[in-house]
N, C-alpha and C. Protein backbone atom coordinates (compact mmCIF):
# COMPACT_ATOMS: atom_id res chain seq x y z
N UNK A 1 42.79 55.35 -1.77
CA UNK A 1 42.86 54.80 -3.11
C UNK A 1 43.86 55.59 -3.96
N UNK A 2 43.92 56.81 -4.14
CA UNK A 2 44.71 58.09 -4.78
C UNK A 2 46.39 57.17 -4.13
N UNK A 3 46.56 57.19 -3.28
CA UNK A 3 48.21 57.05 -2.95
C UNK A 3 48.00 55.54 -3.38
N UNK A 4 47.79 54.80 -3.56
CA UNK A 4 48.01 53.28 -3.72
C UNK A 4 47.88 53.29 -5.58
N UNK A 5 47.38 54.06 -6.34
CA UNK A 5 47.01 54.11 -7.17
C UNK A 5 48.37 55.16 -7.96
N UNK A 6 48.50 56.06 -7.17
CA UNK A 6 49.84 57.10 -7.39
C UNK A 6 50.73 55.97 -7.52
N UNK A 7 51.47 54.92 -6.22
CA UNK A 7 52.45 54.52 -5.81
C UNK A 7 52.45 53.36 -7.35
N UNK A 8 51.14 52.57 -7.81
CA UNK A 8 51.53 51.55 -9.34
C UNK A 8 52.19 52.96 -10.11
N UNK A 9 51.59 53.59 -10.49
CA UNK A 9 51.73 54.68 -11.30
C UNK A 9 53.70 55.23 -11.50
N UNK A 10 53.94 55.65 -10.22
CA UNK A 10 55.05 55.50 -10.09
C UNK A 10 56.21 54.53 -10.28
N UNK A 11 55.60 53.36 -9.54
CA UNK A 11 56.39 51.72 -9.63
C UNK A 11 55.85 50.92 -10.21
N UNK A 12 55.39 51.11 -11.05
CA UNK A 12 54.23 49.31 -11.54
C UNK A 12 55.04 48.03 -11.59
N UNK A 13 54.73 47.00 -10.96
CA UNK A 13 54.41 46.02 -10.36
C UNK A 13 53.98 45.50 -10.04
N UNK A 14 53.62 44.25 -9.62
CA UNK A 14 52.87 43.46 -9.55
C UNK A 14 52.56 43.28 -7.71
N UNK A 15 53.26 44.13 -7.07
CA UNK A 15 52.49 44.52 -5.85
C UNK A 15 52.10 45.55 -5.80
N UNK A 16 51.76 46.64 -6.37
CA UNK A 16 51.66 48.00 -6.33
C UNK A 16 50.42 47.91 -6.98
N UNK A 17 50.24 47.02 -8.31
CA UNK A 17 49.03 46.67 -8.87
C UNK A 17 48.50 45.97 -8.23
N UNK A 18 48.72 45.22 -7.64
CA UNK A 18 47.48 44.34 -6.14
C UNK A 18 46.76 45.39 -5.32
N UNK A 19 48.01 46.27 -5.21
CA UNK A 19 47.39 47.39 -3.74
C UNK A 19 46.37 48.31 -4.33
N UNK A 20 46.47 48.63 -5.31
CA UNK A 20 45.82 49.57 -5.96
C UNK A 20 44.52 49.05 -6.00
N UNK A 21 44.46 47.54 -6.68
CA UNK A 21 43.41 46.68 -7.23
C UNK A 21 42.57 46.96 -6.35
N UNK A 22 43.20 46.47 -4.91
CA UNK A 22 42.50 46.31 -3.44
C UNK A 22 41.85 47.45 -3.01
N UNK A 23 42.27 48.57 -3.42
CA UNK A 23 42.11 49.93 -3.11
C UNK A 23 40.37 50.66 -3.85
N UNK A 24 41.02 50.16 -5.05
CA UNK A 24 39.80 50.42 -5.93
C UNK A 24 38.68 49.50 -5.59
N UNK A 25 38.68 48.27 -5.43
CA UNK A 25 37.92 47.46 -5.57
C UNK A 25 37.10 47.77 -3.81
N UNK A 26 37.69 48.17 -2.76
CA UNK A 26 36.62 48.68 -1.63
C UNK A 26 36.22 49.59 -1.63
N UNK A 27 36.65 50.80 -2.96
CA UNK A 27 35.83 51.85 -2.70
C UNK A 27 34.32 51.71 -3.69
N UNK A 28 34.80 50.93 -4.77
CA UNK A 28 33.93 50.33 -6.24
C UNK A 28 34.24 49.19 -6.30
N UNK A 29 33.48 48.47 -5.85
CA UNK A 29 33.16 46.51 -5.23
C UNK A 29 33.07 46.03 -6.84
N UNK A 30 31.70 46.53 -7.58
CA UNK A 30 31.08 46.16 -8.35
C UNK A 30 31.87 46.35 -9.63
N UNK A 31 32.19 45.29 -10.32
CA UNK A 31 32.96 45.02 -11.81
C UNK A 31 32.44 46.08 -12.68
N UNK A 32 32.93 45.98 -13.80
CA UNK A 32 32.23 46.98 -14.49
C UNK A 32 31.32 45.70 -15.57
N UNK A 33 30.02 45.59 -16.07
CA UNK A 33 29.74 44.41 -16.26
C UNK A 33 29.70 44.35 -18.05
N UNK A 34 29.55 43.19 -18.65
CA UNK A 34 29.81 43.27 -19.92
C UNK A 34 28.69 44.09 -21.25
N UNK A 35 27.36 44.23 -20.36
CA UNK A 35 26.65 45.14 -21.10
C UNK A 35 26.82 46.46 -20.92
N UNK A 36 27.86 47.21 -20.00
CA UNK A 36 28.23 48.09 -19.97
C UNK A 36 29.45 48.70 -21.05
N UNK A 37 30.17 47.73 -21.43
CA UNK A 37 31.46 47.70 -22.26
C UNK A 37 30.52 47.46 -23.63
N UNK A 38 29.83 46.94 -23.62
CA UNK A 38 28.98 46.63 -24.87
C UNK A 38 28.78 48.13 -25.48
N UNK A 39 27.88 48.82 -24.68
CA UNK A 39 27.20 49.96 -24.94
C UNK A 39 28.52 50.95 -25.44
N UNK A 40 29.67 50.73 -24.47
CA UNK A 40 30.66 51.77 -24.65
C UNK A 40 31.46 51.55 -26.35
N UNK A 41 31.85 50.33 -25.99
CA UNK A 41 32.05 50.11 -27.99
C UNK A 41 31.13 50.57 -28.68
N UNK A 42 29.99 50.00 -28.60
CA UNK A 42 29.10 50.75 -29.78
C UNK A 42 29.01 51.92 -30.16
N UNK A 43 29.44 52.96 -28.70
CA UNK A 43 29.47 54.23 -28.80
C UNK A 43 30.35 54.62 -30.06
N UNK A 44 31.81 53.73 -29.91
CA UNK A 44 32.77 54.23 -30.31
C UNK A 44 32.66 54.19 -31.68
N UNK A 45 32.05 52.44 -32.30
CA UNK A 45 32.00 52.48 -33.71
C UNK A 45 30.92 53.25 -34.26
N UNK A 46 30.27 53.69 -33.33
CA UNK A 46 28.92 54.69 -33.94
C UNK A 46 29.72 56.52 -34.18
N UNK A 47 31.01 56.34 -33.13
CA UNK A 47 31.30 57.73 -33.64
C UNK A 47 31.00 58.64 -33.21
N UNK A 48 30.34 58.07 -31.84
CA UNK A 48 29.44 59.07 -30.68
C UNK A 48 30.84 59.39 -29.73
N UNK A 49 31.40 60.14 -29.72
CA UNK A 49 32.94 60.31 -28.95
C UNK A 49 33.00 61.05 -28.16
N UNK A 50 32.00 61.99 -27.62
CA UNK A 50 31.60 62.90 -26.81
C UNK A 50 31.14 62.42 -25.98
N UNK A 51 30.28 61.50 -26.26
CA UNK A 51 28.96 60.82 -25.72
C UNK A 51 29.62 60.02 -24.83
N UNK A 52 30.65 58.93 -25.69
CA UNK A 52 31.33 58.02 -25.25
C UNK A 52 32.11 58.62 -23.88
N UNK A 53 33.13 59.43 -24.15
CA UNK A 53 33.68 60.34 -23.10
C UNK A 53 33.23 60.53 -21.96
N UNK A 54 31.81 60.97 -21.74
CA UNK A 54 30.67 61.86 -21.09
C UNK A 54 30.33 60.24 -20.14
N UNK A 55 29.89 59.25 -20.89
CA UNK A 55 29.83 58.15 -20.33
C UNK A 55 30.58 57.02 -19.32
N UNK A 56 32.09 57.29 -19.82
CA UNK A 56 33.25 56.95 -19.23
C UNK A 56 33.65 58.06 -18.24
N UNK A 57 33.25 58.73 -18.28
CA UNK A 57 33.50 60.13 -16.86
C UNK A 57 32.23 59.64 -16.11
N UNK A 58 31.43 58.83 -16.16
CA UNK A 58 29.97 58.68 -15.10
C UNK A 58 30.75 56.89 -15.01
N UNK A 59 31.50 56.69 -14.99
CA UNK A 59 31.59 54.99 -14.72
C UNK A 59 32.41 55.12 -13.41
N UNK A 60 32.06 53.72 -12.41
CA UNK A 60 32.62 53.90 -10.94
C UNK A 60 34.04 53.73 -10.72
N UNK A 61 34.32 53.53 -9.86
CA UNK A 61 35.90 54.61 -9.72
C UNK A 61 36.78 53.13 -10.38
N UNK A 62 36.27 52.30 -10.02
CA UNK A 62 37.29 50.91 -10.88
C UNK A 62 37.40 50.64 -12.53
N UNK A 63 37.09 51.90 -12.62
CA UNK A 63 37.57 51.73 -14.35
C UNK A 63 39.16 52.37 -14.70
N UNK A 64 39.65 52.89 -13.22
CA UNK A 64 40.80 53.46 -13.73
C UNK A 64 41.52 51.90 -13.58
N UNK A 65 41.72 50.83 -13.47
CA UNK A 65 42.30 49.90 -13.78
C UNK A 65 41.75 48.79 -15.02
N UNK A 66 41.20 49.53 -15.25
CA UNK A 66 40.50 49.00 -16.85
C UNK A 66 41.39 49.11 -18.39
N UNK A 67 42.47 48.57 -18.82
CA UNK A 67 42.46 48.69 -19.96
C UNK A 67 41.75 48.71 -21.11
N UNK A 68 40.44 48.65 -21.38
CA UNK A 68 39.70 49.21 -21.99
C UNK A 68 38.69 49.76 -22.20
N UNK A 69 39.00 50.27 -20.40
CA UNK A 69 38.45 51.92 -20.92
C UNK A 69 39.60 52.85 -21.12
N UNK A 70 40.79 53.04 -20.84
CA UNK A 70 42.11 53.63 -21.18
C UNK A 70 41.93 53.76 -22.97
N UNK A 71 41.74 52.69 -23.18
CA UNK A 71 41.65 52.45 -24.76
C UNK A 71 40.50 53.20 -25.61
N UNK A 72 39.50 53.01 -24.89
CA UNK A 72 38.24 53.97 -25.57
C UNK A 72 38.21 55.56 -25.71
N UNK A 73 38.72 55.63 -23.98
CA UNK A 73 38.97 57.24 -23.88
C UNK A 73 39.97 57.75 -25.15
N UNK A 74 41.19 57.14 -25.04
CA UNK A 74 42.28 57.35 -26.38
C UNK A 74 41.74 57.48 -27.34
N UNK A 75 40.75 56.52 -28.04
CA UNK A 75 40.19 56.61 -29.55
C UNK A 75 39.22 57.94 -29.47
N UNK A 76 38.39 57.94 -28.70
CA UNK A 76 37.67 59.14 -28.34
C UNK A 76 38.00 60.11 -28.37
N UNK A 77 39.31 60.27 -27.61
CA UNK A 77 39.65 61.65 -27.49
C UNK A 77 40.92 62.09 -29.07
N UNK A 78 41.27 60.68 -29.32
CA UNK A 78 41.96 61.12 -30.84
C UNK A 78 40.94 61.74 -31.63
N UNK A 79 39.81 60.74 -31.86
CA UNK A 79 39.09 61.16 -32.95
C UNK A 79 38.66 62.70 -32.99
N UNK A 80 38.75 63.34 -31.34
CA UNK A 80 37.78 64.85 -31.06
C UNK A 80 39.01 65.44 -31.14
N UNK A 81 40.41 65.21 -31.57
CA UNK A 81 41.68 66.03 -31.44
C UNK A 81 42.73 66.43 -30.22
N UNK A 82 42.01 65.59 -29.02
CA UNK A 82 42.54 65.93 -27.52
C UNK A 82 44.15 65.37 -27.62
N UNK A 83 44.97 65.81 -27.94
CA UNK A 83 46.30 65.20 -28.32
C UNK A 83 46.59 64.76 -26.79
N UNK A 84 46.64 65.77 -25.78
CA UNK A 84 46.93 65.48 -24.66
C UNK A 84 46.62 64.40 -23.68
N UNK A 85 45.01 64.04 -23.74
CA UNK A 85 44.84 63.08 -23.17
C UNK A 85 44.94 61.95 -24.21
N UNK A 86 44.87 61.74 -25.22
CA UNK A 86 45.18 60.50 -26.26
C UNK A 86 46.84 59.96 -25.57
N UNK A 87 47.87 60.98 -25.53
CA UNK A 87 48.95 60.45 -24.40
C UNK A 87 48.49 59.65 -23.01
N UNK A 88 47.99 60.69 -22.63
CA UNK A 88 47.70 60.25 -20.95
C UNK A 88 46.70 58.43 -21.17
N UNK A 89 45.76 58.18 -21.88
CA UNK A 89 44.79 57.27 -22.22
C UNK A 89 45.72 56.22 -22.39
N UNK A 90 46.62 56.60 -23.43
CA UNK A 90 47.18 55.41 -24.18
C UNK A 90 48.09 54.91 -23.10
N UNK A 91 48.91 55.73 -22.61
CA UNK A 91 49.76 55.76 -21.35
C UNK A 91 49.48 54.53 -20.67
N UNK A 92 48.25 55.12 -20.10
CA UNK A 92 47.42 54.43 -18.95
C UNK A 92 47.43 53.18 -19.56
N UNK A 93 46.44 52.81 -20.98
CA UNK A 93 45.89 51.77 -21.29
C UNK A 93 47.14 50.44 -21.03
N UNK A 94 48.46 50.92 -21.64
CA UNK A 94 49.55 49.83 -21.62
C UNK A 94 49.88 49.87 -20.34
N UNK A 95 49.84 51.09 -19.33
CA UNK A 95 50.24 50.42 -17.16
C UNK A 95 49.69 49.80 -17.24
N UNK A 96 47.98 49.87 -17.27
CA UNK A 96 47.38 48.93 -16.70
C UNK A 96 47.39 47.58 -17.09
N UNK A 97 47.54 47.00 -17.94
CA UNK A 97 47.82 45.82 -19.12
C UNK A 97 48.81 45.27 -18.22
N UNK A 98 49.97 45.97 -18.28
CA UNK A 98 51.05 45.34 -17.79
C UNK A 98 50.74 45.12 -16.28
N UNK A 99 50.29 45.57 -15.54
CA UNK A 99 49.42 45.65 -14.17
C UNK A 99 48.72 43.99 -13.98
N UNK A 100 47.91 44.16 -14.97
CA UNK A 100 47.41 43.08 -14.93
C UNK A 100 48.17 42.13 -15.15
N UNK A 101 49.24 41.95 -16.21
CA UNK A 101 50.38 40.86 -17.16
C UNK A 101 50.93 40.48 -15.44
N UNK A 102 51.13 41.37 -14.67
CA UNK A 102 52.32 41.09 -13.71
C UNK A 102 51.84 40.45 -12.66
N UNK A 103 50.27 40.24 -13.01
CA UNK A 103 49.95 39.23 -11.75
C UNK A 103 49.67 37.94 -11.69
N UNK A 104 50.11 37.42 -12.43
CA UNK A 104 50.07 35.83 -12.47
C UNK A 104 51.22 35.37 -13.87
N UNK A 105 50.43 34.43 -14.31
CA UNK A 105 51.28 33.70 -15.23
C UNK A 105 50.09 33.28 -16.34
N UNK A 106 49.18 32.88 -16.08
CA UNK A 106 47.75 32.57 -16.27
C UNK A 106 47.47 31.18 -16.47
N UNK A 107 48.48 30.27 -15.31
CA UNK A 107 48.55 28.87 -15.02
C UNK A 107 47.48 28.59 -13.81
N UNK A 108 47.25 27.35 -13.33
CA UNK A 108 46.36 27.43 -12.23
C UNK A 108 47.14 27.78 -11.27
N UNK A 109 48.12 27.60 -11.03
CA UNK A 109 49.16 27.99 -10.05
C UNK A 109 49.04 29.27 -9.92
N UNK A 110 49.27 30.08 -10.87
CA UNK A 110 49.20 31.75 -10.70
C UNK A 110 48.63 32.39 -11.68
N UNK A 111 47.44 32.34 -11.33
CA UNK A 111 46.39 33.02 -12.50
C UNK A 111 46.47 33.93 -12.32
N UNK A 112 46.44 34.78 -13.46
CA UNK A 112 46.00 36.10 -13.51
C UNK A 112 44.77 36.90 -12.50
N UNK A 113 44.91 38.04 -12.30
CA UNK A 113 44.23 38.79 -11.45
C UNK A 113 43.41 39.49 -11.38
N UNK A 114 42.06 39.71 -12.08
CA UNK A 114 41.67 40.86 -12.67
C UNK A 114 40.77 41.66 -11.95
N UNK A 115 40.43 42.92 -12.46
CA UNK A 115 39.00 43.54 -11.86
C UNK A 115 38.00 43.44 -12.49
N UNK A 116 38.34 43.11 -13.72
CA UNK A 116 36.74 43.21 -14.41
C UNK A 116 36.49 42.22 -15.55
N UNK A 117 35.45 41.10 -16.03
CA UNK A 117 35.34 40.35 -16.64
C UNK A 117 36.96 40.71 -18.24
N UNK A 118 36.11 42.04 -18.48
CA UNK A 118 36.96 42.68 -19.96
C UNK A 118 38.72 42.60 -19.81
N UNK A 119 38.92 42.28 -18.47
CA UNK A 119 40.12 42.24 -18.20
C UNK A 119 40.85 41.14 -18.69
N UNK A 120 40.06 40.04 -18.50
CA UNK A 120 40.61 38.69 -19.14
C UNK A 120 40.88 39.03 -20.80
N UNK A 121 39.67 39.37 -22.00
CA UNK A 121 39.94 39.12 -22.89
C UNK A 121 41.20 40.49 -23.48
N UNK A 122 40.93 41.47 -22.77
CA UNK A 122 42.16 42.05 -22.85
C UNK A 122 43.26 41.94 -22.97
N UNK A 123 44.11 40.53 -21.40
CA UNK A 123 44.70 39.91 -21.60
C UNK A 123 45.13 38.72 -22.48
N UNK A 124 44.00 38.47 -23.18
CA UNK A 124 44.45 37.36 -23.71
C UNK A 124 44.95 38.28 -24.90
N UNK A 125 44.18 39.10 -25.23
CA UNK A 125 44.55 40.06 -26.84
C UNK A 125 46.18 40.11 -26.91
N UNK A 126 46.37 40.77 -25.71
CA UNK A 126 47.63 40.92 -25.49
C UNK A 126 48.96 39.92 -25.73
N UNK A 127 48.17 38.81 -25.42
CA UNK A 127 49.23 37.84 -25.38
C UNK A 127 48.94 36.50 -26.83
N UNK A 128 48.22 37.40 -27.58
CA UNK A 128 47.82 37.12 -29.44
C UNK A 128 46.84 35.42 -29.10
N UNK A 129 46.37 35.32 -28.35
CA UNK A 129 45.47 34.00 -27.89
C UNK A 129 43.97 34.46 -28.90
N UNK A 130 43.07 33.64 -28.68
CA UNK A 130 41.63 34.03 -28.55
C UNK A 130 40.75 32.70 -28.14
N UNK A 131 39.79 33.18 -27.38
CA UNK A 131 39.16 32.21 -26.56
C UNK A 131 37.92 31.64 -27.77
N UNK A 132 38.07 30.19 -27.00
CA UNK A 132 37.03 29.02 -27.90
C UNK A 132 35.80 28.46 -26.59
N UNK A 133 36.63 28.79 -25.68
CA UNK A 133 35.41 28.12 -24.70
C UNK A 133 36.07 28.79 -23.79
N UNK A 134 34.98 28.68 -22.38
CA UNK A 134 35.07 29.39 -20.91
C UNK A 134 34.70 27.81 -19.89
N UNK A 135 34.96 28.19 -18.72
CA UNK A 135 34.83 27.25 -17.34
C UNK A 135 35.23 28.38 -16.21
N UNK A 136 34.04 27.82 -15.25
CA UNK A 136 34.43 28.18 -13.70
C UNK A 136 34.48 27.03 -13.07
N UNK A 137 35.94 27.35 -12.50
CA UNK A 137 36.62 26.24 -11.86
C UNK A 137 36.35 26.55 -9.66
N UNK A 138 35.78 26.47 -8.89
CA UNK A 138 36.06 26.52 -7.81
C UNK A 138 37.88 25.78 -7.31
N UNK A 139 38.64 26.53 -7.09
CA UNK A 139 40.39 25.82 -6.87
C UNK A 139 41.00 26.33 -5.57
N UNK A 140 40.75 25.52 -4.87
CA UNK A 140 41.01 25.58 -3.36
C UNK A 140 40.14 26.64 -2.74
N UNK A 141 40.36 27.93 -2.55
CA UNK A 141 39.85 29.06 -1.92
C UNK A 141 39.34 29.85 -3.04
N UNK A 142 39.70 29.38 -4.06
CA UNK A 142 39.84 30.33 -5.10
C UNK A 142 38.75 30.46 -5.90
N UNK A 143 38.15 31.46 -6.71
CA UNK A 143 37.32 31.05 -8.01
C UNK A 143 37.93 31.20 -9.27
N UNK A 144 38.37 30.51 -9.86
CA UNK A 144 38.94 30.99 -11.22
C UNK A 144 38.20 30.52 -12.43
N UNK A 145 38.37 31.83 -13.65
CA UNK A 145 37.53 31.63 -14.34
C UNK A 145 38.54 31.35 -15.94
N UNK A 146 38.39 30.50 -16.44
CA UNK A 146 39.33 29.64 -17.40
C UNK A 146 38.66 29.49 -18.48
N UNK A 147 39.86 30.41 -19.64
CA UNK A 147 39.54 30.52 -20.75
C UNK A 147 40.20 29.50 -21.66
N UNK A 148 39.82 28.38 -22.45
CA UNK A 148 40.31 27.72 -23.56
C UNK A 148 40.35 28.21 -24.80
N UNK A 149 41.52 28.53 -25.32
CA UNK A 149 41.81 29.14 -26.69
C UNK A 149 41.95 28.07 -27.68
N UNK A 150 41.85 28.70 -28.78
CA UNK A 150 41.76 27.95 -29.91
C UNK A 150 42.64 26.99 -30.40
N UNK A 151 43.54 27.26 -29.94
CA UNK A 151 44.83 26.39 -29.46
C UNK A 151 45.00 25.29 -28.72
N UNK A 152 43.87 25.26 -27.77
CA UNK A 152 43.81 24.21 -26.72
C UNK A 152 44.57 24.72 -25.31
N UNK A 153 45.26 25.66 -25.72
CA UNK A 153 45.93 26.17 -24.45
C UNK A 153 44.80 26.96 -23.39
N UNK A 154 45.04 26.64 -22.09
CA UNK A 154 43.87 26.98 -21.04
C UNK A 154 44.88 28.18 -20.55
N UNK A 155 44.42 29.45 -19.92
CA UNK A 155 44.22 30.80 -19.23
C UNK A 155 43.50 31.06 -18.22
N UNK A 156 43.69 30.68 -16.96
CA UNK A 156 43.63 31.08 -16.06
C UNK A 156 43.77 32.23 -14.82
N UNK A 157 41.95 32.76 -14.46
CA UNK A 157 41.93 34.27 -14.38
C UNK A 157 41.44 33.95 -12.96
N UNK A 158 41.96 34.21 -11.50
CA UNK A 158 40.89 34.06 -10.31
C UNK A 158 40.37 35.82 -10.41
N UNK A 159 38.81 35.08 -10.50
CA UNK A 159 37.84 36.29 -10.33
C UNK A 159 37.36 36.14 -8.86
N UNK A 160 37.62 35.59 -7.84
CA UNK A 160 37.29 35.37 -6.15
C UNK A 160 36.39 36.64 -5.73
N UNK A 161 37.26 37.50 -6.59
CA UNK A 161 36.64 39.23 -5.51
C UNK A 161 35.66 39.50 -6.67
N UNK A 162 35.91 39.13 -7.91
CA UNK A 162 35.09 39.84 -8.61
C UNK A 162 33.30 38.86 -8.70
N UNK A 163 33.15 38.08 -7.97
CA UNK A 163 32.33 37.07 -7.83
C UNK A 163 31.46 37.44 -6.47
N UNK A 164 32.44 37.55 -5.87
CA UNK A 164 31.94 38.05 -4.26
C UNK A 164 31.30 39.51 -3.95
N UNK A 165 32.04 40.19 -5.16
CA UNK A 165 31.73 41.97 -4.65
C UNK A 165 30.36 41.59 -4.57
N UNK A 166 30.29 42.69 -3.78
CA UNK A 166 28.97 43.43 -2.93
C UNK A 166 28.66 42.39 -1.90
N UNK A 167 28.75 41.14 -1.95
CA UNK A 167 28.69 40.06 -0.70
C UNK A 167 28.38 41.04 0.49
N UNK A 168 28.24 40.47 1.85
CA UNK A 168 28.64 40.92 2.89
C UNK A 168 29.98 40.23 3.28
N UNK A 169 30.80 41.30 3.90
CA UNK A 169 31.95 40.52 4.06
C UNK A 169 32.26 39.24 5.43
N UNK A 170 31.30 38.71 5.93
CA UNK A 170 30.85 37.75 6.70
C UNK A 170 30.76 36.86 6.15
N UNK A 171 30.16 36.84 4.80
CA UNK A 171 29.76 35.61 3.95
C UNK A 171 30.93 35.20 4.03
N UNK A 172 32.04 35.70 3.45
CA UNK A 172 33.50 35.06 2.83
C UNK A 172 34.26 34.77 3.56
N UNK A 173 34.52 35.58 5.09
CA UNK A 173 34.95 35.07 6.25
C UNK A 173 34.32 33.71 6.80
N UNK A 174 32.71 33.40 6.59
CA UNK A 174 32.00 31.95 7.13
C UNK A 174 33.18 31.25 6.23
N UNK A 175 32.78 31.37 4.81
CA UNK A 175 33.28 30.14 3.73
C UNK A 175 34.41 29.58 3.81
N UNK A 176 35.38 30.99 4.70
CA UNK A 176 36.70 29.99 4.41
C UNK A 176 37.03 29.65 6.09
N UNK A 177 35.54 29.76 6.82
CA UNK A 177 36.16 29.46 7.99
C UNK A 177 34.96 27.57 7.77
N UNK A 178 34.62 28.16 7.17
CA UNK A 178 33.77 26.34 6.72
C UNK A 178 34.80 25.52 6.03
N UNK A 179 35.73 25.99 4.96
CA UNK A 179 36.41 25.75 4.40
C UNK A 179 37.62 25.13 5.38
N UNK A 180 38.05 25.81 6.25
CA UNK A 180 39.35 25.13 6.89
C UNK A 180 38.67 24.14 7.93
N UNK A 181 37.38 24.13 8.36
CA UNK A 181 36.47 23.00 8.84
C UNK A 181 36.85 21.91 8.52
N UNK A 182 36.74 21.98 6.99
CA UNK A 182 36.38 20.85 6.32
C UNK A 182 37.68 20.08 6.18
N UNK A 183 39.03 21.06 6.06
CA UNK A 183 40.48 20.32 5.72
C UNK A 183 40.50 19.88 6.81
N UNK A 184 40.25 20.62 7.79
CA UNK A 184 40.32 19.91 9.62
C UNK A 184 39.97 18.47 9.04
N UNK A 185 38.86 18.42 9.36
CA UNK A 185 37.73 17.50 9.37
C UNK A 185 38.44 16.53 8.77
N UNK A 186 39.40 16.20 7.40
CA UNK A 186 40.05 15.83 6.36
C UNK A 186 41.64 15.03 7.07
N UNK A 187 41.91 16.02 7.43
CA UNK A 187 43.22 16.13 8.24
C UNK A 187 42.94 15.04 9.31
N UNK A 188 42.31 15.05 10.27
CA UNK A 188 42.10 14.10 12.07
C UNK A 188 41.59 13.16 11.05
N UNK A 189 40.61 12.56 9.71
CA UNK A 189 40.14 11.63 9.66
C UNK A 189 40.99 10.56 8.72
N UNK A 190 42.39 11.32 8.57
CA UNK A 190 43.60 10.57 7.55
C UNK A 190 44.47 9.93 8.80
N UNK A 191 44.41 10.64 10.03
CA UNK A 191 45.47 10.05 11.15
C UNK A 191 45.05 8.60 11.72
């Protein structure tokens, strides 16, 4: 995970951020989930910044592709005077952003990529949107999870892995071996 994680760091991109993703995500399957990010904001507007800190040092290893936890640590560590890591945080917070920016488009064609639910609205922040409604779309192999903004404009995020973690990895090998069954099946009954 360390060298795949070094190598975005070095090159960021939008393959370097896949590898990494991939990297993180088999050593820490499990998303980081939204009552977890809950608790961590509250920390922050409560002013608990130690606490907050202390908390984000106990989270599993897939928060280093988290833009906001990059973001929390920064406010945290501004508010306690850590000049040094408020660099390193903030640093991080915009790789990873762009990490994420570089993996899709957030069309159904090439949705965005994420690790963790917070990743989507992150992205959308980023790109000055805000969501009015949600959908899970099943799209070919895919799961994608599609945000409608206020705008009417749709955002498209495949969460596939982030749906599946912890699965056994048998399950997902059956599905898409049921899955090409079925195009079979589709295919001989069009001839």
């Amino acid at each position: 995970m360390q060298r795949q994680l070094a190598a975005f760091i070095d090159e960021p991109s939008k393959a370097t951020f896949l590898a990494a993703r991939d990297a993180v995500l088999r050593q820490s399957p499990l998303p980081l989930v939204a009552a977890q990010m809950s608790e961590l904001d509250r920390l922050l507007e409560h002013e608990e910044y130690q606490v907050l800190l202390d908390r984000l040092d106990s989270l599993p290893p897939s928060k280093v592709l988290s833009p906001r936890i990059h973001y929390l640590a920064a406010e945290a560590a501004d508010a306690l005077g850590q000049a040094e890591e408020v660099e390193l945080e903030r640093s991080l917070f915009v790789l990873t952003l762009q990490g994420l920016l570089a993996t899709g488009d957030g069309t159904s064609v090439n949705p965005y990529v994420v690790c963790h639910p917070t990743d989507e609205y992150d992205i959308l922040a980023a790109l000055s949107h805000e969501a009015a409604g949600q959908r899970l779309i099943e799209h070919g192999e895919r799961i994608c999870d599609v945000l409608i903004c206020t705008d009417g404009r749709e955002v498209w995020f495949d969460v596939t892995e982030l749906l599946l973690a912890g699965r056994p990895k048998k399950n997902v090998a059956a599905r898409r071996r049921r899955t090409a069954r079925r195009r079979a099946s589709v295919a001989r009954a069009r001839r």
